[in-house]
Protein backbone atom coordinates (compact mmCIF):
# COMPACT_ATOMS: atom_id res chain seq x y z
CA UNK A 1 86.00 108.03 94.23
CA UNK A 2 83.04 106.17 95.82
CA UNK A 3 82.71 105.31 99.33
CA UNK A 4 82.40 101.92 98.47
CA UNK A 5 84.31 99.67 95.91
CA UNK A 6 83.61 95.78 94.67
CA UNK A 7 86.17 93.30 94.85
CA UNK A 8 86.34 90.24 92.43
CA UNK A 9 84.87 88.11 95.48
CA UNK A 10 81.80 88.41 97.53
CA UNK A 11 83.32 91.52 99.99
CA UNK A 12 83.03 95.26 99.39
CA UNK A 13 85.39 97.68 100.56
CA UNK A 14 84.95 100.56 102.53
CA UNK A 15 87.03 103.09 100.91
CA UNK A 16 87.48 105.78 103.32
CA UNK A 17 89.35 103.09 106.15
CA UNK A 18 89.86 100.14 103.12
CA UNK A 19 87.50 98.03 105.99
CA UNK A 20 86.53 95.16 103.90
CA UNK A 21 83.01 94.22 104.51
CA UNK A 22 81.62 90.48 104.30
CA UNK A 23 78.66 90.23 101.98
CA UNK A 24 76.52 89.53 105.36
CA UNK A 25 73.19 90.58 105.81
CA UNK A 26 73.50 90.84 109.72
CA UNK A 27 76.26 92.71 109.66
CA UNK A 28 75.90 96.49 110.39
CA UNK A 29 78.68 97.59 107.44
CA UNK A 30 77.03 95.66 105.16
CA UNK A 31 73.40 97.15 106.08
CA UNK A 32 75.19 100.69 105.95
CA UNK A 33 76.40 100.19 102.31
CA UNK A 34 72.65 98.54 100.99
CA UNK A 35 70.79 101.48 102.40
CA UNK A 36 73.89 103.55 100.39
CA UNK A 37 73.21 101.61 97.44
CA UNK A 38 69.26 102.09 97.79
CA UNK A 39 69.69 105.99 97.76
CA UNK A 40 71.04 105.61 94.38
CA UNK A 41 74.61 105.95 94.63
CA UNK A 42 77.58 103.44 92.71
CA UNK A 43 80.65 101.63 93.92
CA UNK A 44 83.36 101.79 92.24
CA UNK A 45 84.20 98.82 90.43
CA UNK A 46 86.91 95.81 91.61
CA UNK A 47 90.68 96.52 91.22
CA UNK A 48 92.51 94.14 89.44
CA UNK A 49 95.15 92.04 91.32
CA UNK A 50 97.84 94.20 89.53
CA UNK A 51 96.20 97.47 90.25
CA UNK A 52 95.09 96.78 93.66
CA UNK A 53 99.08 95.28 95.03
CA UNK A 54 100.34 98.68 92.77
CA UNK A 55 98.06 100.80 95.11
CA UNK A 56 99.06 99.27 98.60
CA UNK A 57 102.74 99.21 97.00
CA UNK A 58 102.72 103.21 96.70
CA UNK A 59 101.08 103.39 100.05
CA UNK A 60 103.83 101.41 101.76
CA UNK A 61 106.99 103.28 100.51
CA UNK A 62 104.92 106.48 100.55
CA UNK A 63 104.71 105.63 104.15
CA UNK A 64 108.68 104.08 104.72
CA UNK A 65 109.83 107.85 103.30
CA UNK A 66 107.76 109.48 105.65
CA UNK A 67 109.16 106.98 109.05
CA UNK A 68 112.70 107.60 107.63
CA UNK A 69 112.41 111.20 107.16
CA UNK A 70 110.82 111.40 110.59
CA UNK A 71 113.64 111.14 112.98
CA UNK A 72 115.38 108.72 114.77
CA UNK A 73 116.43 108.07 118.79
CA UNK A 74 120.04 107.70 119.99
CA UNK A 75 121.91 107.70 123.21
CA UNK A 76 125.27 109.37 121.53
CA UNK A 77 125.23 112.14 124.07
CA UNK A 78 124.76 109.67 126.85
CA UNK A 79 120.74 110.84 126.84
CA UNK A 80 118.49 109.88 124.34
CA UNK A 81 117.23 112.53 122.07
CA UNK A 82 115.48 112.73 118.42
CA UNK A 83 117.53 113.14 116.27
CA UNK A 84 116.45 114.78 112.13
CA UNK A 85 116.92 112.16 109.81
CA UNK A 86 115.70 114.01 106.74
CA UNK A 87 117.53 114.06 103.13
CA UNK A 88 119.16 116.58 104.29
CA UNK A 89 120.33 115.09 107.41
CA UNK A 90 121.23 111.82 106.11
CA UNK A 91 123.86 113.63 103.35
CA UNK A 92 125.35 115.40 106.70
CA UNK A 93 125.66 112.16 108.54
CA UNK A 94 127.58 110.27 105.43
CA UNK A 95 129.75 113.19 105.00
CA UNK A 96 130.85 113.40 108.59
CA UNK A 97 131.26 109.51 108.41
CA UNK A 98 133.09 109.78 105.54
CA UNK A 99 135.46 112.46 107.45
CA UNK A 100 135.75 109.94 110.83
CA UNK A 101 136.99 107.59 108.19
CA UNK A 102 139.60 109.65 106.45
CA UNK A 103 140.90 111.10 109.85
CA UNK A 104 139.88 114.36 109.67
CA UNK A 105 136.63 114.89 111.55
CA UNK A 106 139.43 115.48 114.68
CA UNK A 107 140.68 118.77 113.33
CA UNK A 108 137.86 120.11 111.45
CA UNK A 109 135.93 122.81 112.45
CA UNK A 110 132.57 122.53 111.35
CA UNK A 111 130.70 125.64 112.49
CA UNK A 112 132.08 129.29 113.35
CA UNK A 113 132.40 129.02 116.85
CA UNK A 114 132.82 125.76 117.49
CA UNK A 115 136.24 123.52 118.45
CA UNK A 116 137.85 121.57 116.29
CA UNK A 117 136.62 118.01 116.07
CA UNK A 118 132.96 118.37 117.30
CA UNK A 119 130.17 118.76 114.64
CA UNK A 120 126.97 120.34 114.97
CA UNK A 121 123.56 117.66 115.16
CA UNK A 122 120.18 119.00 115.61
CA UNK A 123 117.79 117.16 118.35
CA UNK A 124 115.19 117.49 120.52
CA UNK A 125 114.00 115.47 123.92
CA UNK A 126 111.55 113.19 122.03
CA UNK A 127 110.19 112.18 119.02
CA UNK A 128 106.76 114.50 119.64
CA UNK A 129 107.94 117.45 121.20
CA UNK A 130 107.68 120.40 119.13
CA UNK A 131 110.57 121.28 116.11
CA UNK A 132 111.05 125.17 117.78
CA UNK A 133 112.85 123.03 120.53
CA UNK A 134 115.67 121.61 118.91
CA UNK A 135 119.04 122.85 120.02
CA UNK A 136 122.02 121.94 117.94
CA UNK A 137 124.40 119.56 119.72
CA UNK A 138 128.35 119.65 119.77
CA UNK A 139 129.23 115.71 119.00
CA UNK A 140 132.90 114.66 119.38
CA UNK A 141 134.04 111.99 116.35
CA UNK A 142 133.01 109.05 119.18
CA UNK A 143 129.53 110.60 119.61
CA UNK A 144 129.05 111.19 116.14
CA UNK A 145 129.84 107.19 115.52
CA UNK A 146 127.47 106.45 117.92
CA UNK A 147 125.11 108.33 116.34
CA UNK A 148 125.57 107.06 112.96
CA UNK A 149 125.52 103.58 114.21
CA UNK A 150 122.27 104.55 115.75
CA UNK A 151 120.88 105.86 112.65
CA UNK A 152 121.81 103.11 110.39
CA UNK A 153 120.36 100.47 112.72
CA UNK A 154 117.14 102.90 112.10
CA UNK A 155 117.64 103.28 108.26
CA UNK A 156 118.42 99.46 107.92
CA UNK A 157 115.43 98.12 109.98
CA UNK A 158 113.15 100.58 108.34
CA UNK A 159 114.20 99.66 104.87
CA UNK A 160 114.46 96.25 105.48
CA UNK A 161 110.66 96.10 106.75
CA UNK A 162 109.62 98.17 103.47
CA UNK A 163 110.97 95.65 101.47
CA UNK A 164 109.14 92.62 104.08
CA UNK A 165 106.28 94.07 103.17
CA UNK A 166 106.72 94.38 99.80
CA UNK A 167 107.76 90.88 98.85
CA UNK A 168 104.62 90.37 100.87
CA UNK A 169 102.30 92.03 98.55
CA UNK A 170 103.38 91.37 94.99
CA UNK A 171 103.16 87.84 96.37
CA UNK A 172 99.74 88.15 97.42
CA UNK A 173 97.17 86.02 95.21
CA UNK A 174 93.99 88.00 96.66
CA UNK A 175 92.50 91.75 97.27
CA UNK A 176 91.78 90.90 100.65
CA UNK A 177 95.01 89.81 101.22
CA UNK A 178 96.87 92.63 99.53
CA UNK A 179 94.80 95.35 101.50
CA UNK A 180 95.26 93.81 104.48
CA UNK A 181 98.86 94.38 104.60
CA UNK A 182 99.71 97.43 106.15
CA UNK A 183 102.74 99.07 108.01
């Protein structure tokens, strides 16, 4: 891959930061790239339409797994933690639903130890404090709702920007357009 790559118009794009540069002599990207192009080096050539919304495509869901994967805030104790919200996490939160639903997350116990009727949900303070301080929380069935509701909200925003942005790009008629949008 070249530091630079042509688009089908009259810009170039930066491909370490996908900048796109105006074919401008005065301005300073520009000047960068001709003195790259004078020292002999190539750009890469223009994406196609097609190839270029395919590209920004995979870097948007690539990104909407990593934001849902990455934890989510809730008030269910009565203070707001982070709560996990990886795979494994999310089965764990549809099975327990699935159990407040039936009638049985009351008189289940779900870790030796532990009463009947509260289930065990990792967290920590905030969103960037460090994994190794994640205690395990004991959440009664209205907790646990609370929490799901929470998460959903989360999940169902998330998603539902993912597919904004999608929409956004396969309807996009130009390069410049398509790599400008961006999570």
């Amino acid at each position: 891959m070249s530091l630079y790559q042509l688009t089908i118009g009259t810009s170039i794009i930066r491909t370490s930061d996908n900048a796109i540069i105006p074919n401008d002599p005065v301005n300073n990207d520009y000047q960068a790239y001709l003195k790259w192009l004078a020292e002999g080096n190539m750009s890469d050539p223009a994406l196609t339409l097609a190839e270029a919304q395919a590209n920004q495509l995979n870097i948007i869901n690539n990104t909407a797994i990593n934001v849902l994967s990455g934890g989510f805030s809730s008030t269910a104790t009565g203070t707001a933690l982070w709560y996990d919200s990886d795979a494994e996490s999310q089965l764990l939160y549809t099975n327990l639903y699935d159990d407040a639903k039936s009638g049985t997350y009351a008189t289940t116990t779900y870790m030796t130890g532990y009463s009947a009727g509260v289930a065990p949900i990792r967290s920590k303070a905030s969103q960037s404090a460090a994994d190794s301080t994640k205690i395990v929380q004991q959440l009664t069935q209205t907790q646990f709702l609370q929490l799901y509701q929470d998460w959903k909200v989360f999940y169902t925003s998330t998603k539902a920007h993912q597919w904004t942005l999608q929409a956004e790009i396969n309807a996009a008629t130009t390069l410049e357009a398509v790599q400008a949008i961006v999570w």
